[in-house]
C-alpha atoms as a PDB file:
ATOM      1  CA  UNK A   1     -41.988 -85.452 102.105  1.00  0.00           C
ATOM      2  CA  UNK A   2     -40.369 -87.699 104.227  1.00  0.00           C
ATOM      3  CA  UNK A   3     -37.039 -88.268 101.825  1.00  0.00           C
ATOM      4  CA  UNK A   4     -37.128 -84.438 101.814  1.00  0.00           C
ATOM      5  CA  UNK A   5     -37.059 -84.231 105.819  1.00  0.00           C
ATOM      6  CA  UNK A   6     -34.716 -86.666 106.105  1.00  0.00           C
ATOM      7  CA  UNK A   7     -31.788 -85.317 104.153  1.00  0.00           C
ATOM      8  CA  UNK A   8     -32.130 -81.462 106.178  1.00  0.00           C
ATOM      9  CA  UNK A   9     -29.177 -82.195 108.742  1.00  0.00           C
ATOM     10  CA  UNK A  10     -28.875 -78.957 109.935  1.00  0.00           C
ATOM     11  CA  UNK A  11     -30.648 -75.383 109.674  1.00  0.00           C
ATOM     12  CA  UNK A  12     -33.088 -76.608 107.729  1.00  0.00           C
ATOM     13  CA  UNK A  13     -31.984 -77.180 103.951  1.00  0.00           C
ATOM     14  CA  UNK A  14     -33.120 -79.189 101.387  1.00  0.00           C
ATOM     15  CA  UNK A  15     -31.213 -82.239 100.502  1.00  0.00           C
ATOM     16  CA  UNK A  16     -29.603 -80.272  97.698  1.00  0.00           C
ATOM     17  CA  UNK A  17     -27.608 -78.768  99.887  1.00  0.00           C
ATOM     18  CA  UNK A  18     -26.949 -80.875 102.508  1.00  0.00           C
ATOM     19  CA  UNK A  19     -23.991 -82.903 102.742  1.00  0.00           C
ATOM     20  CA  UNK A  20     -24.515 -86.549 103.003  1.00  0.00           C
ATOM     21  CA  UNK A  21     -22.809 -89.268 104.560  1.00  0.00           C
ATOM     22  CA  UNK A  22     -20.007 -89.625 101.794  1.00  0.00           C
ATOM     23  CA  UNK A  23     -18.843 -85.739 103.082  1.00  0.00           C
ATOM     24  CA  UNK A  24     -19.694 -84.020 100.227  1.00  0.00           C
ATOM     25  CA  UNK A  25     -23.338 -82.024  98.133  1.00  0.00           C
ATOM     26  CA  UNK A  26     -25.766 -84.045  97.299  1.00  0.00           C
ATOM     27  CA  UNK A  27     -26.511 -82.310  93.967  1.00  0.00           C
ATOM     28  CA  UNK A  28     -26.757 -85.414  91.821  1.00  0.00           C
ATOM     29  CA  UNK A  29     -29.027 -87.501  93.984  1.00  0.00           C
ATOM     30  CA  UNK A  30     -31.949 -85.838  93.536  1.00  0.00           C
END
């Protein structure tokens, strides 16, 4: 679960919809 921890910048969401580094949803890398 560590990938899955790691990608919840703030309140607590999953990766999915969390913006990463490039500025925008993540909703390809899963």
């Amino acid at each position: 679960m560590n990938d899955f921890s790691r990608h919840q910048p703030f309140n607590g969401l999953p990766r999915l919809f969390s913006p990463t580094p490039k500025g925008h949803c993540d909703l390809s890398d899963t």
